[in-house]
PDB file of N, CA and C in Angstrom:
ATOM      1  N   UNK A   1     -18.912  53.613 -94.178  1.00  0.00           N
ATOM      2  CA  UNK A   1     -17.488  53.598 -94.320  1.00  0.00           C
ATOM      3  C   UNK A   1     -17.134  54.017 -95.740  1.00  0.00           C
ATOM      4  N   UNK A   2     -16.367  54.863 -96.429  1.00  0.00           N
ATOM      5  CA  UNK A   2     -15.558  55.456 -96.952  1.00  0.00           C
ATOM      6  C   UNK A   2     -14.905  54.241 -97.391  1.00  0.00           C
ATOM      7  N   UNK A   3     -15.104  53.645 -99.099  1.00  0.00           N
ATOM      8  CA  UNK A   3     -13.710  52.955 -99.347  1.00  0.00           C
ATOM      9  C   UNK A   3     -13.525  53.289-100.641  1.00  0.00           C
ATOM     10  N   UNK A   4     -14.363  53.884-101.373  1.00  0.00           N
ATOM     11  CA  UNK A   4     -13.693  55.001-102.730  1.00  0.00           C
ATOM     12  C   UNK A   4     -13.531  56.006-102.266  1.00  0.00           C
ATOM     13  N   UNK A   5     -12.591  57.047-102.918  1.00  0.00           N
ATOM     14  CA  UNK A   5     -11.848  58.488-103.012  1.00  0.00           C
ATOM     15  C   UNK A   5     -13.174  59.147-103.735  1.00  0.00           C
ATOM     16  N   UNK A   6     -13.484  60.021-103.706  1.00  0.00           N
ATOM     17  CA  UNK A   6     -14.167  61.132-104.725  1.00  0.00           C
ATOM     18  C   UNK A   6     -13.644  61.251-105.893  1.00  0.00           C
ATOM     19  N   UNK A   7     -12.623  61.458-105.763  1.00  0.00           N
ATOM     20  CA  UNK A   7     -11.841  61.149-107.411  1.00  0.00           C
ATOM     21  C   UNK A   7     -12.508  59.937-108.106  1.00  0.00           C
ATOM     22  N   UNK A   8     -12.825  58.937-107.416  1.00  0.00           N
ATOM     23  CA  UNK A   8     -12.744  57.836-107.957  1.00  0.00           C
ATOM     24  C   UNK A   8     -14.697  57.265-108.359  1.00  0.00           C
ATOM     25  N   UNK A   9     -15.349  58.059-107.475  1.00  0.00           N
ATOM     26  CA  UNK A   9     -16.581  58.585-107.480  1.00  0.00           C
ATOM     27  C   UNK A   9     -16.888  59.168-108.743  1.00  0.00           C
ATOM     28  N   UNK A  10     -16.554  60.373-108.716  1.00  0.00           N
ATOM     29  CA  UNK A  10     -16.432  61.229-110.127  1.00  0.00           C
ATOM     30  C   UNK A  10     -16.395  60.275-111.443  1.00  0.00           C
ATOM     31  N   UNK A  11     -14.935  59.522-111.275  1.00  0.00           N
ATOM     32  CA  UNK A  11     -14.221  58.599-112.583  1.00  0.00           C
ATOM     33  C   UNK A  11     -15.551  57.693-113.150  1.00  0.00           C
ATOM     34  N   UNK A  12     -16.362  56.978-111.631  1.00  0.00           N
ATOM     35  CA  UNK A  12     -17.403  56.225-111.664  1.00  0.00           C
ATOM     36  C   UNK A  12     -18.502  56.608-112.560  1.00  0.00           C
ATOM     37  N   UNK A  13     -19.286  58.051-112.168  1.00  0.00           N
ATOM     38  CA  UNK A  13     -20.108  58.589-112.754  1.00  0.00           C
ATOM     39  C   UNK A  13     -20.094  58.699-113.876  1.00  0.00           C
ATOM     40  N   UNK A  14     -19.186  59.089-114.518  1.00  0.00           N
ATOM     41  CA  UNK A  14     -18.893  59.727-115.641  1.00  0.00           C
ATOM     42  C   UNK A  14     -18.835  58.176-116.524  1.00  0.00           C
ATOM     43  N   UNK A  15     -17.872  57.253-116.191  1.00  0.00           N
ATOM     44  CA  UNK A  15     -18.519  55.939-116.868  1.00  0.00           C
ATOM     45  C   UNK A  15     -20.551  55.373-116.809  1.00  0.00           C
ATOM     46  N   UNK A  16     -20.778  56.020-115.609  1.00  0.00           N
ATOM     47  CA  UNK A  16     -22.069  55.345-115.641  1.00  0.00           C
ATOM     48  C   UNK A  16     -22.852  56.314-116.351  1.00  0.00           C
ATOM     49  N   UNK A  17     -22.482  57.751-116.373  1.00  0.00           N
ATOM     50  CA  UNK A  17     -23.142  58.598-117.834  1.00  0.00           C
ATOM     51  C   UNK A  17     -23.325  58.134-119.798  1.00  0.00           C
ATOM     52  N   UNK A  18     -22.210  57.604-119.864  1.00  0.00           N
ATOM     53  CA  UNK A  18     -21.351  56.776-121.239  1.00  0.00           C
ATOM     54  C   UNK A  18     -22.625  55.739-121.058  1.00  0.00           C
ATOM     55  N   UNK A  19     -22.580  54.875-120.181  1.00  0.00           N
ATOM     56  CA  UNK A  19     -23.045  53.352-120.554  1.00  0.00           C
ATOM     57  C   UNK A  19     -24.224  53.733-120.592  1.00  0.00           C
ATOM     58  N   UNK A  20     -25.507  55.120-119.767  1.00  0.00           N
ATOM     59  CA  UNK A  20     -26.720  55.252-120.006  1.00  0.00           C
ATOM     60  C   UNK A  20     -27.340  55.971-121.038  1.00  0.00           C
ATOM     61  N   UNK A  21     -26.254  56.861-121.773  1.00  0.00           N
ATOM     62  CA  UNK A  21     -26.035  56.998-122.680  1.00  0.00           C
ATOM     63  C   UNK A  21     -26.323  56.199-124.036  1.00  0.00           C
ATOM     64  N   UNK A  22     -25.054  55.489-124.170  1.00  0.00           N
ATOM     65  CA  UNK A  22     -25.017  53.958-125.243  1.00  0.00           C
ATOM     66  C   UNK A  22     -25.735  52.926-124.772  1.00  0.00           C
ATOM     67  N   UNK A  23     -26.706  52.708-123.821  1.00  0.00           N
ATOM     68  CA  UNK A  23     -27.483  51.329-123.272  1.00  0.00           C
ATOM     69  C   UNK A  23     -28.912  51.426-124.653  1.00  0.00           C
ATOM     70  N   UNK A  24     -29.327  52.475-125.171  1.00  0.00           N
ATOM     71  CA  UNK A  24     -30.321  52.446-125.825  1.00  0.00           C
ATOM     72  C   UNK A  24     -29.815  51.780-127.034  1.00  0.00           C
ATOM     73  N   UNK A  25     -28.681  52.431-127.406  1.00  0.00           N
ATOM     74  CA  UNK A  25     -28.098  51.549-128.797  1.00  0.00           C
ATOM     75  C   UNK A  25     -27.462  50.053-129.040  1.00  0.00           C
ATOM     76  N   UNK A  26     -26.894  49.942-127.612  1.00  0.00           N
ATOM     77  CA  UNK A  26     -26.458  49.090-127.418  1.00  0.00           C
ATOM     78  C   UNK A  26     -27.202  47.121-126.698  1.00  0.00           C
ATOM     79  N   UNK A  27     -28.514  48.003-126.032  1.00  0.00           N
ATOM     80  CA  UNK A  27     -29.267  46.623-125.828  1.00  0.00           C
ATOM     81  C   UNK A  27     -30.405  46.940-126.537  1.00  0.00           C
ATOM     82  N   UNK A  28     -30.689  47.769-127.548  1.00  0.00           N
ATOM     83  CA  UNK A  28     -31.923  47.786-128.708  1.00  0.00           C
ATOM     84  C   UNK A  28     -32.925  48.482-127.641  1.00  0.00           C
ATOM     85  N   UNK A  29     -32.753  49.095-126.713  1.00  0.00           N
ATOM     86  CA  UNK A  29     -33.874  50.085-126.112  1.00  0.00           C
ATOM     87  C   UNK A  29     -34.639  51.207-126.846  1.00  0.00           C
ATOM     88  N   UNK A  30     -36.237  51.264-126.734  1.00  0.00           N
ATOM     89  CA  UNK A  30     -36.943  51.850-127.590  1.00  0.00           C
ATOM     90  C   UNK A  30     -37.754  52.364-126.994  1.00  0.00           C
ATOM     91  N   UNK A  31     -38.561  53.542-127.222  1.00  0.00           N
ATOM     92  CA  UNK A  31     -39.604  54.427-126.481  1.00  0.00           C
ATOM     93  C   UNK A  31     -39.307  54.791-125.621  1.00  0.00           C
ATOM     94  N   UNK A  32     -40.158  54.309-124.530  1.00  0.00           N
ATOM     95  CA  UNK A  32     -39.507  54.868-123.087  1.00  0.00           C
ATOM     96  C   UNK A  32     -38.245  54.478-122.715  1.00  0.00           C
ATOM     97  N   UNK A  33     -38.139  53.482-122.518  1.00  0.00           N
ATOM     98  CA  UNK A  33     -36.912  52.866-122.043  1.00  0.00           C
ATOM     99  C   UNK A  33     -35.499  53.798-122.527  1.00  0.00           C
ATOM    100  N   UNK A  34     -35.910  53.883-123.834  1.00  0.00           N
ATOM    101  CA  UNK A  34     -34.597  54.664-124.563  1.00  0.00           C
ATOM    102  C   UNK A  34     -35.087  56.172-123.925  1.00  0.00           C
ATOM    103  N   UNK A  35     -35.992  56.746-123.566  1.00  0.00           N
ATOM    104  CA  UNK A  35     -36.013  58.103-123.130  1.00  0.00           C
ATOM    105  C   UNK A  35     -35.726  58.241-122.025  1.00  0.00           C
ATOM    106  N   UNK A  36     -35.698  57.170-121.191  1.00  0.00           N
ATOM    107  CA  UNK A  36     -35.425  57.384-119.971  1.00  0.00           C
ATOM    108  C   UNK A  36     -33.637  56.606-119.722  1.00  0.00           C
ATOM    109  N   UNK A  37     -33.311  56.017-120.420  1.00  0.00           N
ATOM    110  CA  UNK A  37     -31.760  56.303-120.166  1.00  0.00           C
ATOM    111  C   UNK A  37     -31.435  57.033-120.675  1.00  0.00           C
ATOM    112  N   UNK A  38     -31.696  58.466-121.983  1.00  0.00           N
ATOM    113  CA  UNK A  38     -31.132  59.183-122.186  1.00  0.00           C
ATOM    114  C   UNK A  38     -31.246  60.443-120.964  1.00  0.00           C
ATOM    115  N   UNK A  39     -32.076  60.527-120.565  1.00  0.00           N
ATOM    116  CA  UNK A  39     -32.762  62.045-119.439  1.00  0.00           C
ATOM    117  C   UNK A  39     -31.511  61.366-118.397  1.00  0.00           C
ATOM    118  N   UNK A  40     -31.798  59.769-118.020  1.00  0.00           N
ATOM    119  CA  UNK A  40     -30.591  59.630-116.972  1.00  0.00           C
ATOM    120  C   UNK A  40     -29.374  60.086-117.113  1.00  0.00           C
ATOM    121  N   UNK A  41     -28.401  59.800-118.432  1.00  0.00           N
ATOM    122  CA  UNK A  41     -27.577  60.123-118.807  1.00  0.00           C
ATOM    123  C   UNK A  41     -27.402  61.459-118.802  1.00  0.00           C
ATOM    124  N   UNK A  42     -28.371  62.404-119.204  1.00  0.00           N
ATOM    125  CA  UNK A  42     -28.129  63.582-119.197  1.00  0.00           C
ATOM    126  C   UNK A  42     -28.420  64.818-117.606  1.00  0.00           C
ATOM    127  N   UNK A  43     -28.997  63.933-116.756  1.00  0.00           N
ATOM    128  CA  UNK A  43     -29.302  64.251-115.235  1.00  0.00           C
ATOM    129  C   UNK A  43     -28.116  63.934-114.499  1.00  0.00           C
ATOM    130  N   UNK A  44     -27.275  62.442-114.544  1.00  0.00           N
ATOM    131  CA  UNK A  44     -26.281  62.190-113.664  1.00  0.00           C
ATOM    132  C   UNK A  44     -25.040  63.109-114.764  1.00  0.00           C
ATOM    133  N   UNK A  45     -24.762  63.764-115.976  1.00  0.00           N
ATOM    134  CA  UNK A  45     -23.818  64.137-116.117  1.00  0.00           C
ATOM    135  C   UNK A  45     -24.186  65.193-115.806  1.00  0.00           C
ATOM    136  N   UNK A  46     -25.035  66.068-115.763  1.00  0.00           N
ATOM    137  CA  UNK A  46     -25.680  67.426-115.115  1.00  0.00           C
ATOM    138  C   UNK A  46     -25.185  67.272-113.615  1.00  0.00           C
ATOM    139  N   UNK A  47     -25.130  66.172-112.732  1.00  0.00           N
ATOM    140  CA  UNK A  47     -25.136  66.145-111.308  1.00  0.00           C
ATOM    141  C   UNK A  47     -23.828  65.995-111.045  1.00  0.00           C
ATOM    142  N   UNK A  48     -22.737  65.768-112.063  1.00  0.00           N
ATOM    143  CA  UNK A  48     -21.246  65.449-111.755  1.00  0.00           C
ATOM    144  C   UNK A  48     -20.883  66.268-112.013  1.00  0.00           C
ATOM    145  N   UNK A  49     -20.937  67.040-113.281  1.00  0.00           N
ATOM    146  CA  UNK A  49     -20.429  68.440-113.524  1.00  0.00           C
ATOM    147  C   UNK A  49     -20.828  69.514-112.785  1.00  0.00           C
ATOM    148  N   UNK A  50     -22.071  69.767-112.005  1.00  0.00           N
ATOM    149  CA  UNK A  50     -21.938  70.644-110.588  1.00  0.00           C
ATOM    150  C   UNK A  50     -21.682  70.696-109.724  1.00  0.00           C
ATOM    151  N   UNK A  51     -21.166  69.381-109.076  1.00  0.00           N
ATOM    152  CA  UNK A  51     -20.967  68.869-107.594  1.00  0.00           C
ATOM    153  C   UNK A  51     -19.438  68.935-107.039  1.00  0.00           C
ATOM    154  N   UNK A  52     -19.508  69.530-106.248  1.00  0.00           N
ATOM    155  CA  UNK A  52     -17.966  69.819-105.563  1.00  0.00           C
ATOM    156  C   UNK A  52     -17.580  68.585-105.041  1.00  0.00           C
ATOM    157  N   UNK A  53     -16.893  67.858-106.185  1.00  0.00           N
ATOM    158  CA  UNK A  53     -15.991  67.026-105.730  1.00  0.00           C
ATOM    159  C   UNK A  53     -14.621  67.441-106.501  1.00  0.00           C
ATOM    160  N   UNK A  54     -13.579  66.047-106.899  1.00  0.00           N
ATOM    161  CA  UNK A  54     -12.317  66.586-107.470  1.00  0.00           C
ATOM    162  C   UNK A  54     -12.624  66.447-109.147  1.00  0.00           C
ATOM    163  N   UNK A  55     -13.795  65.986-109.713  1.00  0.00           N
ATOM    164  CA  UNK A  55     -13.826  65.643-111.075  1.00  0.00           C
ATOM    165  C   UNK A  55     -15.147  67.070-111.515  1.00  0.00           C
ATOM    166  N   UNK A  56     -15.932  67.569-110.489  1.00  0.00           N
ATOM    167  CA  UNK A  56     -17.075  68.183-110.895  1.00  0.00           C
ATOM    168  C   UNK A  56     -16.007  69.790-111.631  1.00  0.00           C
ATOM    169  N   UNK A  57     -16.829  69.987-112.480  1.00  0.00           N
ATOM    170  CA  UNK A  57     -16.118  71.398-113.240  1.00  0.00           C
ATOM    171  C   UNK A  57     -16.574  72.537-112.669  1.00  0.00           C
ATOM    172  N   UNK A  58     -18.177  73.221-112.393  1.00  0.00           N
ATOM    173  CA  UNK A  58     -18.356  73.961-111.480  1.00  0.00           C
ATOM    174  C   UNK A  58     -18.873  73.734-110.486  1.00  0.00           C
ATOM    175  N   UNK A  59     -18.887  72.829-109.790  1.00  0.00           N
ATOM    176  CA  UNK A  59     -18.719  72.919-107.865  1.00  0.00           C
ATOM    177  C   UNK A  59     -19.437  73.535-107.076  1.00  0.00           C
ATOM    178  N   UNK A  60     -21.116  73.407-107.907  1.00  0.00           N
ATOM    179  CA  UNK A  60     -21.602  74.262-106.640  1.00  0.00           C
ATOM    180  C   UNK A  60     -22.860  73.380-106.258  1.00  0.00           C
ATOM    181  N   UNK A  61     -22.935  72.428-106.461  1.00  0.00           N
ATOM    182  CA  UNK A  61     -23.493  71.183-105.634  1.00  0.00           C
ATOM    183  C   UNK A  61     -22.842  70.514-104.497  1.00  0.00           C
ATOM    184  N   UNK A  62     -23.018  70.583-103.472  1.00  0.00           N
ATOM    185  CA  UNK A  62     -22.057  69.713-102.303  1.00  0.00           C
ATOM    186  C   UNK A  62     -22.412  68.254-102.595  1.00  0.00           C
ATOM    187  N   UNK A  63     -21.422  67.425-102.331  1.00  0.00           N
ATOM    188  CA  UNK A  63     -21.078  66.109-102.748  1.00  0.00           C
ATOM    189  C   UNK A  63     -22.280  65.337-101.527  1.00  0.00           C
ATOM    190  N   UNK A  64     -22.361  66.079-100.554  1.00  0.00           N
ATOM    191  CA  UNK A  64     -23.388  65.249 -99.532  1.00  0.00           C
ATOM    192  C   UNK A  64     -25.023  65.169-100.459  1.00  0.00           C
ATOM    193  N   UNK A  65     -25.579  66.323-101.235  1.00  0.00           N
ATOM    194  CA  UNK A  65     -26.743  66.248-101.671  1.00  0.00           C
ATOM    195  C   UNK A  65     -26.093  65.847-102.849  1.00  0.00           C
ATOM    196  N   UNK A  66     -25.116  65.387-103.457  1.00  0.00           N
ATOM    197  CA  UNK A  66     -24.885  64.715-104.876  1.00  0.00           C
ATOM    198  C   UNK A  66     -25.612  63.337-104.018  1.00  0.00           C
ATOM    199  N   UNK A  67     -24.397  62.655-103.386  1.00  0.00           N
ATOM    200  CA  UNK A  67     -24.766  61.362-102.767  1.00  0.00           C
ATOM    201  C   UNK A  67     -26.630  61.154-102.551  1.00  0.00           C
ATOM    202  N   UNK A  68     -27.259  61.616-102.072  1.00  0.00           N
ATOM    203  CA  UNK A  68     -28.387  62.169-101.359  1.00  0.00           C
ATOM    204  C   UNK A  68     -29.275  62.216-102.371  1.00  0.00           C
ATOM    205  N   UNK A  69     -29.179  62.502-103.630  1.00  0.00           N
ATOM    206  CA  UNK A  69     -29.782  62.167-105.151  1.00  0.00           C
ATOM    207  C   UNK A  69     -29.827  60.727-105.370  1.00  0.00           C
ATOM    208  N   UNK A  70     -28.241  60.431-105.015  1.00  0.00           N
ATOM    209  CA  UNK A  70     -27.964  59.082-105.939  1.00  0.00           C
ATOM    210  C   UNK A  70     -29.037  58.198-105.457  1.00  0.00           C
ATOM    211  N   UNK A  71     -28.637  58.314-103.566  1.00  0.00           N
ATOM    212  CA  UNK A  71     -29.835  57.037-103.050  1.00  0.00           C
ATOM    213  C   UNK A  71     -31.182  57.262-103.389  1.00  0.00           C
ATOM    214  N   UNK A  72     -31.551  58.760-103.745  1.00  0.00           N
ATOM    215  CA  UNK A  72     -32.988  58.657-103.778  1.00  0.00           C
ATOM    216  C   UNK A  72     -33.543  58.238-105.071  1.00  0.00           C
ATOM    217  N   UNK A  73     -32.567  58.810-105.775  1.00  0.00           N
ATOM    218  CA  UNK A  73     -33.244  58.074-107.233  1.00  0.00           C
ATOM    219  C   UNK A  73     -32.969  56.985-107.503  1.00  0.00           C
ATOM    220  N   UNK A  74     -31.551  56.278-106.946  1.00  0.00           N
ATOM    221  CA  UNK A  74     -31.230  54.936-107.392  1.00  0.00           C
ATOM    222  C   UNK A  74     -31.957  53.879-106.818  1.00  0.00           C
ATOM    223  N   UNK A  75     -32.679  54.295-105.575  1.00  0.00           N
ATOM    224  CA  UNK A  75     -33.788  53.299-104.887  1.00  0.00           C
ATOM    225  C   UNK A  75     -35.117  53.061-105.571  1.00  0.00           C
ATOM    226  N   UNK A  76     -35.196  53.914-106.535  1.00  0.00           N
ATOM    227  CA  UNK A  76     -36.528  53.759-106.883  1.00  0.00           C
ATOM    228  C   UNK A  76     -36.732  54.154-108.505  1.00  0.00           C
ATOM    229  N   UNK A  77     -35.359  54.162-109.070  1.00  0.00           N
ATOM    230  CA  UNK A  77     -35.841  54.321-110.466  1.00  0.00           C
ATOM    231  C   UNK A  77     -36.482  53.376-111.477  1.00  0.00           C
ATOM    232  N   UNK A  78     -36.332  51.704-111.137  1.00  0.00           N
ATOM    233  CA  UNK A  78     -36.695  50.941-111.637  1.00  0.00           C
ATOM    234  C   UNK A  78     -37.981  51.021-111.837  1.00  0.00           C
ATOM    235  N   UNK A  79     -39.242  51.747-110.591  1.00  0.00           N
ATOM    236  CA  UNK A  79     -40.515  52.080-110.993  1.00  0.00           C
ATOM    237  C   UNK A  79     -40.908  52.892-111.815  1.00  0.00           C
ATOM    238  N   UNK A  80     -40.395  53.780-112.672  1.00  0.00           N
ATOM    239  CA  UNK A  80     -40.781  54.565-113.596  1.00  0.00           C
ATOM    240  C   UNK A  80     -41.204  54.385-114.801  1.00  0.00           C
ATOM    241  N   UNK A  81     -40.310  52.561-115.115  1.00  0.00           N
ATOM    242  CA  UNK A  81     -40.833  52.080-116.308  1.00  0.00           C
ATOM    243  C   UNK A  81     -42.003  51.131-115.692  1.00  0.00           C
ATOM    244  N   UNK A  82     -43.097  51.340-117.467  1.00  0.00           N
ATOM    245  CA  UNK A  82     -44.272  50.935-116.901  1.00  0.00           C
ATOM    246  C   UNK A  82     -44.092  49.203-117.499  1.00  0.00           C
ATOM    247  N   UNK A  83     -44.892  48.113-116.622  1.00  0.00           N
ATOM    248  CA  UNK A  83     -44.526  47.268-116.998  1.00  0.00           C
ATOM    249  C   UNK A  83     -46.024  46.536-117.524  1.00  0.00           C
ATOM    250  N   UNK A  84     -47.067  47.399-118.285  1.00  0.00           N
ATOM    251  CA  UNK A  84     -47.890  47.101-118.831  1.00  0.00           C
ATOM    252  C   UNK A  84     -47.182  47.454-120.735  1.00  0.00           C
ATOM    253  N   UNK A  85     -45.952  47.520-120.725  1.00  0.00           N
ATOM    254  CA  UNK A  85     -45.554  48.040-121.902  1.00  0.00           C
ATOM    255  C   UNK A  85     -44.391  47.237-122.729  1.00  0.00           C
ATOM    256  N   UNK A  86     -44.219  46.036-121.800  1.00  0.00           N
ATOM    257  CA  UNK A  86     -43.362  45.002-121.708  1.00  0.00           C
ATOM    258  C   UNK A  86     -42.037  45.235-121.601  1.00  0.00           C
ATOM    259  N   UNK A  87     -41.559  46.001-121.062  1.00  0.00           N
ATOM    260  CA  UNK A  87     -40.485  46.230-120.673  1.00  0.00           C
ATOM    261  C   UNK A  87     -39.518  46.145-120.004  1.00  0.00           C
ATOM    262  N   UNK A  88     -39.841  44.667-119.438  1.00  0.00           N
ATOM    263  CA  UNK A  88     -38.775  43.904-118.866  1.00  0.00           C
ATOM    264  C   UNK A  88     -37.506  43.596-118.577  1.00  0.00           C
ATOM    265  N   UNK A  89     -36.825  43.735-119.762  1.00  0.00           N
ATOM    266  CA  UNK A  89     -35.487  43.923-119.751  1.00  0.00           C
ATOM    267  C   UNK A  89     -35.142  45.366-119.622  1.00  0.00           C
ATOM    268  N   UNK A  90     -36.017  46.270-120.147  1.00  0.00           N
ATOM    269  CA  UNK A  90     -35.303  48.210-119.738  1.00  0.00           C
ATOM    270  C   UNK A  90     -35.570  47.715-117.838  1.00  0.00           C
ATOM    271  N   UNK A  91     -35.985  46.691-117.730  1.00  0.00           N
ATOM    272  CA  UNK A  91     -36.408  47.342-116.007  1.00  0.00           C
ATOM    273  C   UNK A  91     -35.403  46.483-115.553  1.00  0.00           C
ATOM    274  N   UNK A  92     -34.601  45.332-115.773  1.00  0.00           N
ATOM    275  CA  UNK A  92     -33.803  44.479-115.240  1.00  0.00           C
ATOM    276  C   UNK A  92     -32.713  45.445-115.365  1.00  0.00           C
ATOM    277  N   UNK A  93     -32.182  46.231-116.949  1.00  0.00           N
ATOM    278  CA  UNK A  93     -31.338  47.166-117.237  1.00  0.00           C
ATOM    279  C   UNK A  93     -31.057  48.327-116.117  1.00  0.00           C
ATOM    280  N   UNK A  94     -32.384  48.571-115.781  1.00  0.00           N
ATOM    281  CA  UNK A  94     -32.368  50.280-114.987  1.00  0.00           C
ATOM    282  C   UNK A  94     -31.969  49.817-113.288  1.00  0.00           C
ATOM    283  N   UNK A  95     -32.731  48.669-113.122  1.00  0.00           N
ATOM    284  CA  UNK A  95     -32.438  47.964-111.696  1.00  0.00           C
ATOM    285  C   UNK A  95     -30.546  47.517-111.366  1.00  0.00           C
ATOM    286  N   UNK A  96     -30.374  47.048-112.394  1.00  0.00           N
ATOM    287  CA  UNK A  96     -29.091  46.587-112.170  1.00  0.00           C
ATOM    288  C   UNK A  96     -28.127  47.991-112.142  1.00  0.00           C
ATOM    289  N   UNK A  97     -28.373  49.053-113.060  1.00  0.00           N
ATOM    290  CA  UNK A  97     -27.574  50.275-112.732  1.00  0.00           C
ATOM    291  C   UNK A  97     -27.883  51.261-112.293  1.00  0.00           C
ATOM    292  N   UNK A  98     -28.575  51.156-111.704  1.00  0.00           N
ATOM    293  CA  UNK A  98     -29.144  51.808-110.311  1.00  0.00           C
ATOM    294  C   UNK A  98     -28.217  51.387-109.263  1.00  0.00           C
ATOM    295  N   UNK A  99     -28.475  50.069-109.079  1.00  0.00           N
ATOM    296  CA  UNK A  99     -28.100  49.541-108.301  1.00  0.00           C
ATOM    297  C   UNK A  99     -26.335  49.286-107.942  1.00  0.00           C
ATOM    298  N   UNK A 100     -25.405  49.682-109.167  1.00  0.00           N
ATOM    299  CA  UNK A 100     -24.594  50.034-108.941  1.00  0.00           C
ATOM    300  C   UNK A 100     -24.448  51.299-108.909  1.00  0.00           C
ATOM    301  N   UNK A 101     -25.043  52.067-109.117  1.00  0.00           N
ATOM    302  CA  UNK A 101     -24.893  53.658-108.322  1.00  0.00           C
ATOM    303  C   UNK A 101     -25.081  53.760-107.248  1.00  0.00           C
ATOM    304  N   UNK A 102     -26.344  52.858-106.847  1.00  0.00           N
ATOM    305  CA  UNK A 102     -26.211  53.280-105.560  1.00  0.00           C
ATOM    306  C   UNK A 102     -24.916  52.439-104.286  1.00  0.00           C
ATOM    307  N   UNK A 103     -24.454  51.364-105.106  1.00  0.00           N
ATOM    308  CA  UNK A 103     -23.041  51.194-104.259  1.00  0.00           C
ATOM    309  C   UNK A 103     -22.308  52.067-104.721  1.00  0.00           C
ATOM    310  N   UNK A 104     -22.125  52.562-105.379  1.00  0.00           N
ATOM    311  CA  UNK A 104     -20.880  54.096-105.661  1.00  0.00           C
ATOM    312  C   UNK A 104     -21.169  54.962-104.390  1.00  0.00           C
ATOM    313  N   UNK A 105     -22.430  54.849-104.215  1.00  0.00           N
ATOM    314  CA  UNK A 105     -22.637  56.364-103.848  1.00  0.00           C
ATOM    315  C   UNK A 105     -22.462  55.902-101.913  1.00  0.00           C
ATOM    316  N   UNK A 106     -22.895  54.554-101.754  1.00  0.00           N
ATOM    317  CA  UNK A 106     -22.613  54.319-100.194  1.00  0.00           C
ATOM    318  C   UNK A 106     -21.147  53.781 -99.996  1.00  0.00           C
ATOM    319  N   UNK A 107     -20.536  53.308-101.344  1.00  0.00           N
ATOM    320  CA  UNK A 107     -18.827  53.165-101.138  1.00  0.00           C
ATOM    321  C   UNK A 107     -18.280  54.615-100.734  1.00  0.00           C
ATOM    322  N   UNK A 108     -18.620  55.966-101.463  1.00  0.00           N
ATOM    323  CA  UNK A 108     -17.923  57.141-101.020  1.00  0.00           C
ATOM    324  C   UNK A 108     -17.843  57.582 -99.998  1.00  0.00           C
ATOM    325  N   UNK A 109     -19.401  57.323 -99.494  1.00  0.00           N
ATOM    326  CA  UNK A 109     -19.671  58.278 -97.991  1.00  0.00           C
ATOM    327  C   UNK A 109     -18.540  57.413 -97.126  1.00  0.00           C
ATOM    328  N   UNK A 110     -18.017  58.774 -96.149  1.00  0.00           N
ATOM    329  CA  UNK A 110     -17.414  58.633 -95.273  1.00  0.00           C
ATOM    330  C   UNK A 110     -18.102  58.065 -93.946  1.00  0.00           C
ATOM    331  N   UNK A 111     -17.569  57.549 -92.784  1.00  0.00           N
ATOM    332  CA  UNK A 111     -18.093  56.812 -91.938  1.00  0.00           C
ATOM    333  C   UNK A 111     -19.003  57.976 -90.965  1.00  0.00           C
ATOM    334  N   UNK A 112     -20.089  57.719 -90.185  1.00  0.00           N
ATOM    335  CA  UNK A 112     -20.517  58.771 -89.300  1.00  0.00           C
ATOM    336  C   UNK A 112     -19.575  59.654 -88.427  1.00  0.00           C
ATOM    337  N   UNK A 113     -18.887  59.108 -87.862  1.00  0.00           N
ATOM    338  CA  UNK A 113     -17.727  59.687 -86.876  1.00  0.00           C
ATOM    339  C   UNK A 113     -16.617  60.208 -87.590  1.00  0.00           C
ATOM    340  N   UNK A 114     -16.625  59.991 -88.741  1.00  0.00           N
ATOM    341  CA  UNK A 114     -15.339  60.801 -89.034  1.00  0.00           C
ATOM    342  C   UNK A 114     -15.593  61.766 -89.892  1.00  0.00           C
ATOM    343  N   UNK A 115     -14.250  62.932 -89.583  1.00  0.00           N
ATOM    344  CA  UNK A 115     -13.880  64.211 -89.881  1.00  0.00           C
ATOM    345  C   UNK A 115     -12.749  64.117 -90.808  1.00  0.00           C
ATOM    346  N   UNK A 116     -12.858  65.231 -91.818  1.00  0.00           N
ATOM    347  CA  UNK A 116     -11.820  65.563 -92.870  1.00  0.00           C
ATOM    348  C   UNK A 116     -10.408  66.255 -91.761  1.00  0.00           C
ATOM    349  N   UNK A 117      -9.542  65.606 -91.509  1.00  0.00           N
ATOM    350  CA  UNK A 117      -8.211  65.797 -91.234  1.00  0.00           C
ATOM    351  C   UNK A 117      -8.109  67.567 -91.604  1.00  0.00           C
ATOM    352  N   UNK A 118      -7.691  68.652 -90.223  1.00  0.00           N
ATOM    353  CA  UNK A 118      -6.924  69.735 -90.481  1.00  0.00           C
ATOM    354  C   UNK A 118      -5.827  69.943 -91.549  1.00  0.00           C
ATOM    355  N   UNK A 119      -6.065  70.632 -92.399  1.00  0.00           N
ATOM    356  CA  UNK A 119      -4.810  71.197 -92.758  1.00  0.00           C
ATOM    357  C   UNK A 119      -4.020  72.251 -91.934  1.00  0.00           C
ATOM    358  N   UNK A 120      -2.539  71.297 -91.475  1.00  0.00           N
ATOM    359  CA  UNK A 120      -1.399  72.342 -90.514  1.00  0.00           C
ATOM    360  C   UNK A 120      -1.063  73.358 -91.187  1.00  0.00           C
ATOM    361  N   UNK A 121      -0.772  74.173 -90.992  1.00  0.00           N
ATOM    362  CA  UNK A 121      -0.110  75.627 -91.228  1.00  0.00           C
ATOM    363  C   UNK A 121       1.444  76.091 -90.773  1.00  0.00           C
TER     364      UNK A 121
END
């Protein structure tokens, strides 16, 4: 079910770019941890600015394989950090915003059965 707008999708991303961004400076993240929220930061603003929605600038990603990223990476990014390196909190960090991406990304999708409304003429 569909209960964010794409607009509002977009608005989402683009905050969750900012916070993966500033999460290294902001919760003292170092080495990996800090390399890997910056590549995030710089992958999901790479994935908003191509994706044909109402916020993407060139539009040539369809919003179904935007979504289709989100779940695949947001299901499983928490494994990337290694936890022989003590990194516990980058992994509670990456789990928890993941994990709200990936409700962004199943709030947008529209329901199975439904269709984008004709435009009349």
């Amino acid at each position: 079910m569909k209960i964010i707008s794409d607009t509002t999708h977009g608005i989402l991303d683009y905050v969750t770019v900012v916070l993966f961004a500033l999460a290294p400076s902001v919760l003292g993240l170092t080495g990996t941890a800090a390399l890997i929220s910056y590549a995030l930061a710089a992958i999901h603003l790479t994935m908003t600015v191509l994706t044909d929605m109402p916020l993407g600038v060139i539009k040539i990603i369809p919003i179904k394989l935007h979504a289709f990223v989100e779940l695949a990476v947001g299901s499983r990014e928490e494994k990337f950090v290694n936890r022989q390196n003590r990194l516990y909190e980058a992994m509670r960090y990456f789990a928890i915003g993941e994990a709200a991406n990936l409700l962004i990304s199943l709030a947008s999708r529209p329901s199975p059965g439904s269709a984008k409304p004709q435009k009349s003429m």
